[in-house]
C-alpha atoms as a PDB file:
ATOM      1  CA  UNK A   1     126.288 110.816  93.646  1.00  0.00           C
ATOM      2  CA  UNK A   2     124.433 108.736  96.662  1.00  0.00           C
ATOM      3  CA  UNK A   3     120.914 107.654  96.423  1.00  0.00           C
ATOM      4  CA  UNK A   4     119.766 110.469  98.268  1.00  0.00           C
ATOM      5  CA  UNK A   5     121.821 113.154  96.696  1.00  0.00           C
ATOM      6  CA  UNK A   6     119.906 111.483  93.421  1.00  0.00           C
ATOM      7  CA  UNK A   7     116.629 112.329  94.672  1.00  0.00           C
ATOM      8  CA  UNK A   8     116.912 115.493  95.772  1.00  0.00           C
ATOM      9  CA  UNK A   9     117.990 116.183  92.680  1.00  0.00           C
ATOM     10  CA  UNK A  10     114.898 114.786  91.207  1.00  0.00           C
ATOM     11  CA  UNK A  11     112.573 116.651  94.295  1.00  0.00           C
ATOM     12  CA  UNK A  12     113.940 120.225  93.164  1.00  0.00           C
ATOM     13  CA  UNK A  13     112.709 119.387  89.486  1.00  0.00           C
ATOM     14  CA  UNK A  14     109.264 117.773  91.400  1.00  0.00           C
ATOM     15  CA  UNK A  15     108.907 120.751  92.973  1.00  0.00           C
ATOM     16  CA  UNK A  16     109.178 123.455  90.616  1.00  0.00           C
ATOM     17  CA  UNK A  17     106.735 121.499  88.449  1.00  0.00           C
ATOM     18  CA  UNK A  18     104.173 121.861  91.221  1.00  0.00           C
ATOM     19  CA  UNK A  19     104.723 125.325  92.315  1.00  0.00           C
ATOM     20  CA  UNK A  20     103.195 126.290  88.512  1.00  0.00           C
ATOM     21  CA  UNK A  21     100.208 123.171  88.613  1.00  0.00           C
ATOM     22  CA  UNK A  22      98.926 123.918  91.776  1.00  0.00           C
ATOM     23  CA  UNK A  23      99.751 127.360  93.357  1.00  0.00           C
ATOM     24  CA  UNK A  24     100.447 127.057  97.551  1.00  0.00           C
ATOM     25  CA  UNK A  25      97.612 129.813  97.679  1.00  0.00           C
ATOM     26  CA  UNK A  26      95.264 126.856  96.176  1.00  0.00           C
ATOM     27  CA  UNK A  27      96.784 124.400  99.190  1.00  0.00           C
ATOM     28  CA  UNK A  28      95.799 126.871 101.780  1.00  0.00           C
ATOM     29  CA  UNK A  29      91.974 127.047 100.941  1.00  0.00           C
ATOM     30  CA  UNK A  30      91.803 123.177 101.626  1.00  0.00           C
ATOM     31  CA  UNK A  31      89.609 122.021 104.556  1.00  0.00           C
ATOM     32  CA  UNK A  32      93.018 120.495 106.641  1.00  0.00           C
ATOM     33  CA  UNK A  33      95.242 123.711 106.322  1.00  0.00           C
ATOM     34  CA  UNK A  34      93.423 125.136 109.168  1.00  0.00           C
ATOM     35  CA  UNK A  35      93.021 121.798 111.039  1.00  0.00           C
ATOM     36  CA  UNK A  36      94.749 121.735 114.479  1.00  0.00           C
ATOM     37  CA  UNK A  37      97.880 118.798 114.514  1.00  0.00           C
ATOM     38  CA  UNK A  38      98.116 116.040 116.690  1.00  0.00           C
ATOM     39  CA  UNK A  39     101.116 115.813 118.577  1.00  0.00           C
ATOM     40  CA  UNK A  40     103.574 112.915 117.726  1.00  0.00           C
ATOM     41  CA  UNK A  41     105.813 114.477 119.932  1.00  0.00           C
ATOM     42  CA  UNK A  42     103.476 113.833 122.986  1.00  0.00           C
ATOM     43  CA  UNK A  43     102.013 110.578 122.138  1.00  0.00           C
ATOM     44  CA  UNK A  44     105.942 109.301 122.091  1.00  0.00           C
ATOM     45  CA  UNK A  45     106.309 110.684 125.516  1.00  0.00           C
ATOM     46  CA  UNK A  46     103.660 108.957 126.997  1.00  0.00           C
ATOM     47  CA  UNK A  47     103.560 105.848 125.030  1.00  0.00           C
ATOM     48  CA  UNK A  48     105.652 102.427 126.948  1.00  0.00           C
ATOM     49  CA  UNK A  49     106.283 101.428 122.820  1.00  0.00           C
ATOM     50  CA  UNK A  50     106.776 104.483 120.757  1.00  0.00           C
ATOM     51  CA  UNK A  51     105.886 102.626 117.500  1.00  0.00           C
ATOM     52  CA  UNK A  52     105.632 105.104 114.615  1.00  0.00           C
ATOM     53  CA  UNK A  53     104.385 102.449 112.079  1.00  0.00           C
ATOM     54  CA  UNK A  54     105.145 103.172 108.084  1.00  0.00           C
ATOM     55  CA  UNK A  55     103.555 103.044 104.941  1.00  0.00           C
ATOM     56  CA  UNK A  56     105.600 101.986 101.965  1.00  0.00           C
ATOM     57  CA  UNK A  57     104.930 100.527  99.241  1.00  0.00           C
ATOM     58  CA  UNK A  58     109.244 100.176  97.550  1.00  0.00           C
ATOM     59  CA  UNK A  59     112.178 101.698  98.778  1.00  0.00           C
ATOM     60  CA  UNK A  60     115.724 102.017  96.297  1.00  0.00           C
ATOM     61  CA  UNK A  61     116.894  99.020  98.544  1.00  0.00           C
ATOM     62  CA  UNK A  62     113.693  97.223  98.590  1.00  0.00           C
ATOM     63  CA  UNK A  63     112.019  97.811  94.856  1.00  0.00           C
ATOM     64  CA  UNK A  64     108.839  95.405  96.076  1.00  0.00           C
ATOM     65  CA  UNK A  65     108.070  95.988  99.696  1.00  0.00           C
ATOM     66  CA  UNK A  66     104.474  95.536  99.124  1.00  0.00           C
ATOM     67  CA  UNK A  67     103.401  96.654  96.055  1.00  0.00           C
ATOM     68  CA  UNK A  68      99.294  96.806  96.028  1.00  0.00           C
ATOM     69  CA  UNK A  69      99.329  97.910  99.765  1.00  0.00           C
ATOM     70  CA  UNK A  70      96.377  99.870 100.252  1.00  0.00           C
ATOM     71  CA  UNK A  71      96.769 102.920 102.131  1.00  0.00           C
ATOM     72  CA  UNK A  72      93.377 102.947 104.393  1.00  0.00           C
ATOM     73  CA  UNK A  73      93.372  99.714 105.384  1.00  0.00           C
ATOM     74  CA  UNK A  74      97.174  99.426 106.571  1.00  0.00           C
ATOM     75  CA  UNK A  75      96.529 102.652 108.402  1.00  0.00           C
ATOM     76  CA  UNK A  76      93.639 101.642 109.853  1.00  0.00           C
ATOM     77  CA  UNK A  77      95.395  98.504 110.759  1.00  0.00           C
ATOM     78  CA  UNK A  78      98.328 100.152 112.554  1.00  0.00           C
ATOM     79  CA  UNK A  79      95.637 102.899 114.588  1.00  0.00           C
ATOM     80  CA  UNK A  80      94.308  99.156 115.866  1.00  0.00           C
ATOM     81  CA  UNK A  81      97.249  98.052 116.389  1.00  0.00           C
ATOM     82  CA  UNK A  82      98.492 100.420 119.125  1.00  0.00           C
ATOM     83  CA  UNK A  83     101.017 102.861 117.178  1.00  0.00           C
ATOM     84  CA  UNK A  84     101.582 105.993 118.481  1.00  0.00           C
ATOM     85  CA  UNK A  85     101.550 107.454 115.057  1.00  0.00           C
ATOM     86  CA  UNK A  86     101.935 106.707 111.391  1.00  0.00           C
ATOM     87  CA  UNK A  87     104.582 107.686 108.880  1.00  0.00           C
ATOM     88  CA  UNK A  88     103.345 107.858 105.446  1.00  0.00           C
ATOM     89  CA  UNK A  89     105.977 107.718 102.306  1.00  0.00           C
ATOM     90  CA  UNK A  90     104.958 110.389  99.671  1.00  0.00           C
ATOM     91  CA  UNK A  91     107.438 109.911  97.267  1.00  0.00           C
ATOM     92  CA  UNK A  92     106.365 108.555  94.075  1.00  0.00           C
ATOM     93  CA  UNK A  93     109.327 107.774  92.026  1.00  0.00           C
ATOM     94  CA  UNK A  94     111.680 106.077  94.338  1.00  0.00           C
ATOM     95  CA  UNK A  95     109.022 104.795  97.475  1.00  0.00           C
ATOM     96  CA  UNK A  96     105.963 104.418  95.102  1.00  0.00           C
ATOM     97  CA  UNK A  97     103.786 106.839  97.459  1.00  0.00           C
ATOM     98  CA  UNK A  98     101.681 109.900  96.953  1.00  0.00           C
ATOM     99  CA  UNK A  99      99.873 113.194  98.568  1.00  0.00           C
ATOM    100  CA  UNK A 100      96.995 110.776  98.066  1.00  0.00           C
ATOM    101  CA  UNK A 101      98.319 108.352 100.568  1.00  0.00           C
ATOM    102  CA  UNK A 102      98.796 111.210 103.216  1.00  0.00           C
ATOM    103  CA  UNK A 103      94.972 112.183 102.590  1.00  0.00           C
ATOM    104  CA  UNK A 104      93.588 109.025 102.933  1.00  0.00           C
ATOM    105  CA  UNK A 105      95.438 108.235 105.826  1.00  0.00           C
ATOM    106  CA  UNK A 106      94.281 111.405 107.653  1.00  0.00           C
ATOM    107  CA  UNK A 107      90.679 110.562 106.670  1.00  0.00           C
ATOM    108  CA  UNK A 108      90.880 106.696 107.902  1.00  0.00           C
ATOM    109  CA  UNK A 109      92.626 107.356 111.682  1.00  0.00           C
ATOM    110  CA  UNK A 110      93.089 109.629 114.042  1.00  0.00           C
ATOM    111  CA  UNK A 111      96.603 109.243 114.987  1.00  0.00           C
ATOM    112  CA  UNK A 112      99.352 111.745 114.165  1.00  0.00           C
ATOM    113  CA  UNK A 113     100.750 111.460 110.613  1.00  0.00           C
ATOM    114  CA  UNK A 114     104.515 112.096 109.740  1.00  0.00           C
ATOM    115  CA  UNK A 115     104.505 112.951 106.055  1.00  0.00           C
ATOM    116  CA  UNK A 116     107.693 111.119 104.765  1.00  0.00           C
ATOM    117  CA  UNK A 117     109.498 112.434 101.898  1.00  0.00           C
ATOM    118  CA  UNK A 118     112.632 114.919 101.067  1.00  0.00           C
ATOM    119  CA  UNK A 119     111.781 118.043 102.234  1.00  0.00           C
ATOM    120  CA  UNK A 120     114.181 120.756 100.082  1.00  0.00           C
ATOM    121  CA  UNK A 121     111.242 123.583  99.721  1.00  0.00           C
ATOM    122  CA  UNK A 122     108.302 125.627 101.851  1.00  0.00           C
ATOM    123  CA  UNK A 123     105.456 124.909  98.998  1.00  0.00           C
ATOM    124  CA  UNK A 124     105.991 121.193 100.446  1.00  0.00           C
ATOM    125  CA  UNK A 125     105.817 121.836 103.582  1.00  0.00           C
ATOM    126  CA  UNK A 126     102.235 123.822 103.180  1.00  0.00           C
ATOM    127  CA  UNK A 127     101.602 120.433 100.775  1.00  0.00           C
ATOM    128  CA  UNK A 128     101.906 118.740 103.672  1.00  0.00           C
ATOM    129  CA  UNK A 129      99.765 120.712 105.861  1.00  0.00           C
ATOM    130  CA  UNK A 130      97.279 120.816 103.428  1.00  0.00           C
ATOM    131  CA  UNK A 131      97.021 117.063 102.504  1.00  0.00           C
ATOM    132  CA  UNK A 132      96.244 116.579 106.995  1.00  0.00           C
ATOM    133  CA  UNK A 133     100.397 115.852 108.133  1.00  0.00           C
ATOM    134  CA  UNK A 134     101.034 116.802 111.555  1.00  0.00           C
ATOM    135  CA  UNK A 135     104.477 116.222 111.530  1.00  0.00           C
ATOM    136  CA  UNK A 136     107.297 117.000 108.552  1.00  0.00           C
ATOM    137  CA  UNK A 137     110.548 114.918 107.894  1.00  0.00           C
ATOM    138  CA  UNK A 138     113.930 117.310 107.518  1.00  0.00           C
ATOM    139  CA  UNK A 139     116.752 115.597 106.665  1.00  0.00           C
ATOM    140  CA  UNK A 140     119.910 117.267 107.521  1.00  0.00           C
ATOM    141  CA  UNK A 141     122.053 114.563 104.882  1.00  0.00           C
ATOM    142  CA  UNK A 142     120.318 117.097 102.505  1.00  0.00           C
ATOM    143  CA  UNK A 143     119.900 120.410 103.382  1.00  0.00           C
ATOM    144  CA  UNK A 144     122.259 123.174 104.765  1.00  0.00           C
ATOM    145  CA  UNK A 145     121.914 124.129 108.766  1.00  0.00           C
ATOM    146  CA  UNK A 146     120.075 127.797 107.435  1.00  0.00           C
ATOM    147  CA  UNK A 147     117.609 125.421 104.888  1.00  0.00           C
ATOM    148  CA  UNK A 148     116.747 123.380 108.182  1.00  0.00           C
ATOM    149  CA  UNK A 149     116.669 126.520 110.154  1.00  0.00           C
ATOM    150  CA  UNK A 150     114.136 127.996 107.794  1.00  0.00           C
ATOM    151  CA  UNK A 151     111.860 124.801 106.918  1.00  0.00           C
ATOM    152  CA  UNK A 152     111.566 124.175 110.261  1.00  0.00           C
ATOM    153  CA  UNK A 153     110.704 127.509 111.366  1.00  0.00           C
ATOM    154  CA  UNK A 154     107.793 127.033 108.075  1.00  0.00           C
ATOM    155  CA  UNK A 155     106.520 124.378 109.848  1.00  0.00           C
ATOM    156  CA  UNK A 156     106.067 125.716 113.455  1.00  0.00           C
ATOM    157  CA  UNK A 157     104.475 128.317 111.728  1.00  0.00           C
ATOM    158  CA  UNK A 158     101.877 126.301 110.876  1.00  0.00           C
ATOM    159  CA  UNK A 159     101.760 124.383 112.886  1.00  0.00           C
ATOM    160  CA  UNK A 160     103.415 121.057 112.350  1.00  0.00           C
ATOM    161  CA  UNK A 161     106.106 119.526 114.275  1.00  0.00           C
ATOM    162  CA  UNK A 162     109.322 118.474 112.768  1.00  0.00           C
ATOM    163  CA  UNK A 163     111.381 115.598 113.219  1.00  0.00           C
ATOM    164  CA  UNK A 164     114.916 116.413 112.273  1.00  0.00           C
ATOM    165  CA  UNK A 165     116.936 113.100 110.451  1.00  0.00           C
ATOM    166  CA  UNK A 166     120.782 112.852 111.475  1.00  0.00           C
ATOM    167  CA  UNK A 167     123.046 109.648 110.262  1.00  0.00           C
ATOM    168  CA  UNK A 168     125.990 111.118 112.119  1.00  0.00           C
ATOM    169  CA  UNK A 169     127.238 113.730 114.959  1.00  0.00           C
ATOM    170  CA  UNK A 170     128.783 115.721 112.434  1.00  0.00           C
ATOM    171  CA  UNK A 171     125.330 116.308 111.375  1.00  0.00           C
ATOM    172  CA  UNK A 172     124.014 116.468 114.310  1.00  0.00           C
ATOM    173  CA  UNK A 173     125.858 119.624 115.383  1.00  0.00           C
ATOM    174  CA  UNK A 174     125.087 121.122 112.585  1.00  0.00           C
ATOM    175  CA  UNK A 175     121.255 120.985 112.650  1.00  0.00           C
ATOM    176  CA  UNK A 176     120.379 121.665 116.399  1.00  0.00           C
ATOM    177  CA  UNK A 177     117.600 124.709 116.719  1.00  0.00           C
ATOM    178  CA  UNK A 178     114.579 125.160 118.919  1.00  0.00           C
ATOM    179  CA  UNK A 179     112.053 124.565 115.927  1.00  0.00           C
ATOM    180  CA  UNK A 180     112.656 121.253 116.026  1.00  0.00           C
ATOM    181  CA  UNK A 181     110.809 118.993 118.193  1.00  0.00           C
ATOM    182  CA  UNK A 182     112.390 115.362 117.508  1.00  0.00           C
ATOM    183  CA  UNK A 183     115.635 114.532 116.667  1.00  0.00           C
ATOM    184  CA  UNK A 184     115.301 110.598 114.541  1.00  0.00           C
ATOM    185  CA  UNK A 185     118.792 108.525 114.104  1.00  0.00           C
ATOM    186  CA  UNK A 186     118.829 106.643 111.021  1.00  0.00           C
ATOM    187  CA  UNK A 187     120.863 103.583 111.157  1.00  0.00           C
ATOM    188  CA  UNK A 188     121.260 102.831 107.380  1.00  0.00           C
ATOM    189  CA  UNK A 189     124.228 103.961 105.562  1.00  0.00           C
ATOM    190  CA  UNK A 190     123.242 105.500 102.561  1.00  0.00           C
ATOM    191  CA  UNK A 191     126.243 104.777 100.914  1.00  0.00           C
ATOM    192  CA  UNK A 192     125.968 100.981 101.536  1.00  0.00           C
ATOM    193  CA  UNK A 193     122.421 100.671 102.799  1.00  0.00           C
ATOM    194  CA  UNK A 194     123.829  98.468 105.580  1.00  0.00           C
ATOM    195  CA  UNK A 195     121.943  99.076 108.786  1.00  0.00           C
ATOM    196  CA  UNK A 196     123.912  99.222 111.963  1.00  0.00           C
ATOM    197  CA  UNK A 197     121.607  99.674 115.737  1.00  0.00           C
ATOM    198  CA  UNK A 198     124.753 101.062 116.899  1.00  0.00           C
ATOM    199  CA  UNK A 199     124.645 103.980 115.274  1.00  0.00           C
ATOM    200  CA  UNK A 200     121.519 105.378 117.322  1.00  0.00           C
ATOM    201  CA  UNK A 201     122.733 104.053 120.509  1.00  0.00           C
ATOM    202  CA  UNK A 202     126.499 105.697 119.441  1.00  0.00           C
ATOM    203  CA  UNK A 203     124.242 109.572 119.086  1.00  0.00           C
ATOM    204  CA  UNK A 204     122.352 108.992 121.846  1.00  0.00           C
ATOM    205  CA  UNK A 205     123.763 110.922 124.397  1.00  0.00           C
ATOM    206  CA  UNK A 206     124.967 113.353 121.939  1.00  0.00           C
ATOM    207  CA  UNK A 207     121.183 114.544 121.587  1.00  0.00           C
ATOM    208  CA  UNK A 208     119.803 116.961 123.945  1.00  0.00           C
ATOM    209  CA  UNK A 209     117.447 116.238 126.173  1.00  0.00           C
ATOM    210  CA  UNK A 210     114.871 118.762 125.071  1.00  0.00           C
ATOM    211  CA  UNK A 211     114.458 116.790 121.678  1.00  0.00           C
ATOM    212  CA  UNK A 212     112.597 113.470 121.588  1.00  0.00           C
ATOM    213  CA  UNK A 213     114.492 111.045 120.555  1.00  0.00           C
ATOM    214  CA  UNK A 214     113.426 108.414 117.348  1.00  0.00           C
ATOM    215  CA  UNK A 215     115.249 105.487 116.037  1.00  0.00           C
ATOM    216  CA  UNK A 216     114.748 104.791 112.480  1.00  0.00           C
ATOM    217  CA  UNK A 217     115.616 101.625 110.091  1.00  0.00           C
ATOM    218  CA  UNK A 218     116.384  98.067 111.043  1.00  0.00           C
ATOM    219  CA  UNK A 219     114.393  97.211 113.906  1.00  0.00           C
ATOM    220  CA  UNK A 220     112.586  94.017 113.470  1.00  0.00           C
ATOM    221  CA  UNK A 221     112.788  92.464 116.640  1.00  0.00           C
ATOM    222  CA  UNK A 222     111.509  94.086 120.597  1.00  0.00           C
ATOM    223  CA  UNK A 223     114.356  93.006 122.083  1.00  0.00           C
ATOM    224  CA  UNK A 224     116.198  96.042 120.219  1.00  0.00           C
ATOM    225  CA  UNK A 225     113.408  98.321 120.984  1.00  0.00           C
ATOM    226  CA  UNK A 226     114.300  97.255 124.695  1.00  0.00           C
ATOM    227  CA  UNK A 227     117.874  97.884 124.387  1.00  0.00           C
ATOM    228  CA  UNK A 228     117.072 101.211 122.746  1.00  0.00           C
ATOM    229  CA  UNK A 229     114.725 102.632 125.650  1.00  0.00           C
ATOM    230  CA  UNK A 230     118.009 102.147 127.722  1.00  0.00           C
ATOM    231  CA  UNK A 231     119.352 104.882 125.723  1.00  0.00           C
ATOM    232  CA  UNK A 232     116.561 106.959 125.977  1.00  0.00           C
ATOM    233  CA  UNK A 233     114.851 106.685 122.858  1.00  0.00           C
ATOM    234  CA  UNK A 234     110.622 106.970 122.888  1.00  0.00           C
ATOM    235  CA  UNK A 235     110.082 106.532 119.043  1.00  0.00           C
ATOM    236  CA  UNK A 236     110.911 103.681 116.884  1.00  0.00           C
ATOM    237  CA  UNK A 237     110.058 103.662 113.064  1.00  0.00           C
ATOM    238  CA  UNK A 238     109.199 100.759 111.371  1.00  0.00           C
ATOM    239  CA  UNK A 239     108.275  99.772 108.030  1.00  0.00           C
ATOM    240  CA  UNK A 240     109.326  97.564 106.104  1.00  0.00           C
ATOM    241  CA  UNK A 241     108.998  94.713 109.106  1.00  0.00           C
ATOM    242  CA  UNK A 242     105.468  95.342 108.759  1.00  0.00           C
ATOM    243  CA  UNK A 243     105.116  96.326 105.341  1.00  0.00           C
ATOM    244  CA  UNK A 244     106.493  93.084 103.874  1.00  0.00           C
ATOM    245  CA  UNK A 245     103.844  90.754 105.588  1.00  0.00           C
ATOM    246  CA  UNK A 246     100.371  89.982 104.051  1.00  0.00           C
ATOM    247  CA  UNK A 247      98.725  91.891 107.022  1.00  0.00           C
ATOM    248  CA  UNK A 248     100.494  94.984 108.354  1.00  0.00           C
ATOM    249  CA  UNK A 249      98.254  95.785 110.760  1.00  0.00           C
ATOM    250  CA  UNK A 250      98.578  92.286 112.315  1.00  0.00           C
ATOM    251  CA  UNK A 251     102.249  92.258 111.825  1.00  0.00           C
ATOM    252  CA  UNK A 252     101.926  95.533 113.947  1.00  0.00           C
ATOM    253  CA  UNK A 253      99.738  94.158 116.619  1.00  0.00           C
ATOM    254  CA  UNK A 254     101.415  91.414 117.252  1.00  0.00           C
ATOM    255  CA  UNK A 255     104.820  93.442 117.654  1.00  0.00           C
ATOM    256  CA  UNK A 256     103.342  95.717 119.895  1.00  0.00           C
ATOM    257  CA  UNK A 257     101.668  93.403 122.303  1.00  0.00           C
ATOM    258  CA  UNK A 258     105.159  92.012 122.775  1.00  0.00           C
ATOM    259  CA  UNK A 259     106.542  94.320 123.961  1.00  0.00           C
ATOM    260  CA  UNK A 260     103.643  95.520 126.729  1.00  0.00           C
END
């Protein structure tokens, strides 16, 4: 069993816990269920950096990323900074992150939020709405093509966008449908956690044209954000490159401007 096969085992038990605390009926009568999203997808297409920034406290390859981050002020750093939107880790057990996170972020900036976690069920994905996400994470490593198919279809529903993760083309062909709205390469191997650029370059012209297309882990310098556009790629997410300094938001700015 992989790390991520481990916690989606652990999500399913997360999740059926939650289903009897807090009933999705109770989600829907907060304030943000009815909010209108902000569109990721659009900021990405008419941003010259794409920079979805994170916020992460751990990861399983990185147990102390930064540890006492606080989520408004990173967040509020990285709107600052330039990002054209923020990805916010919810997982507690293996990313040390929480619904509260998402919340705060959505009260500190105005930005489009991605609400980062392992998606498996539909109470999460009205979580998610709930808590102010504009934008769900579906990771097809994880789920079967009619799971994606329905969770996705969930979130247009609502509302939300969805960015669909793929480490591979076999996956890839697997998890193509028209509720989908980005399509985000990861380039870590799960099974090794070695990070490889190649990989989204490799699945780059594999990806339709009607999808958006993100690059996700490993980028830490512009000059592989530059190589990237080349292959048509208008997001970028990056976390731990930011997360690990003293000042994120800085870290950020300082990225960004480099590459204007």
């Amino acid at each position: 069993m992989n790390i991520l096969d481990k916690i989606a085992a652990r999500k399913r038990e997360e999740v059926a816990f939650l289903k009897e605390e807090v009933p999705a009926e109770s989600l829907q009568l907060l304030p943000h269920f009815n909010r209108r999203c902000i569109s990721l997808k659009e900021n990405l297409k008419n941003s010259s950096t794409g920079i979805i920034a994170e916020f992460k406290r751990r990861s399983p390859s990185h147990p102390e990323i930064n540890l006492e981050a606080d989520a408004a002020t990173v967040t509020a750093g990285y709107e600052t900074a330039g990002a054209s939107g923020i990805s916010v880790l919810t997982d507690e057990e293996f990313f040390g992150g929480s619904l509260d996170d998402l919340a705060i972020a959505r009260e500190t900036v105005k930005l489009p939020l991605l609400r980062k976690d392992f998606m498996i069920d539909e109470y999460q994905i009205i979580e998610a709405k709930a808590m102010g996400a504009d934008v769900i994470l579906l990771i097809a490593a994880i789920l079967k093509p009619d799971e994606i198919k329905t969770l996705s279809k969930k979130a247009k529903d609502l509302g939300l966008e969805v960015l669909l993760e793929v480490h591979n083309e076999e996956e890839l062909k697997n998890a193509i449908f028209d509720t989908v709205d980005m399509i985000g390469v990861n380039n870590r191997n799960l099974k090794t956690f070695e990070v490889d650029l190649q990989t989204s370059k490799d699945l780059a012209e594999k990806i339709p044209n009607q999808f958006v297309k993100i690059s996700e882990s490993g980028i830490s310098e512009t000059s592989a954000i530059t190589e990237l556009q080349k292959s048509g790629f208008k997001g970028f997410l990056i976390g731990g490159n930011f997360m690990k300094t003293e000042d994120p938001g800085k870290s950020a700015s300082e990225f960004i401007q480099k590459l204007k």
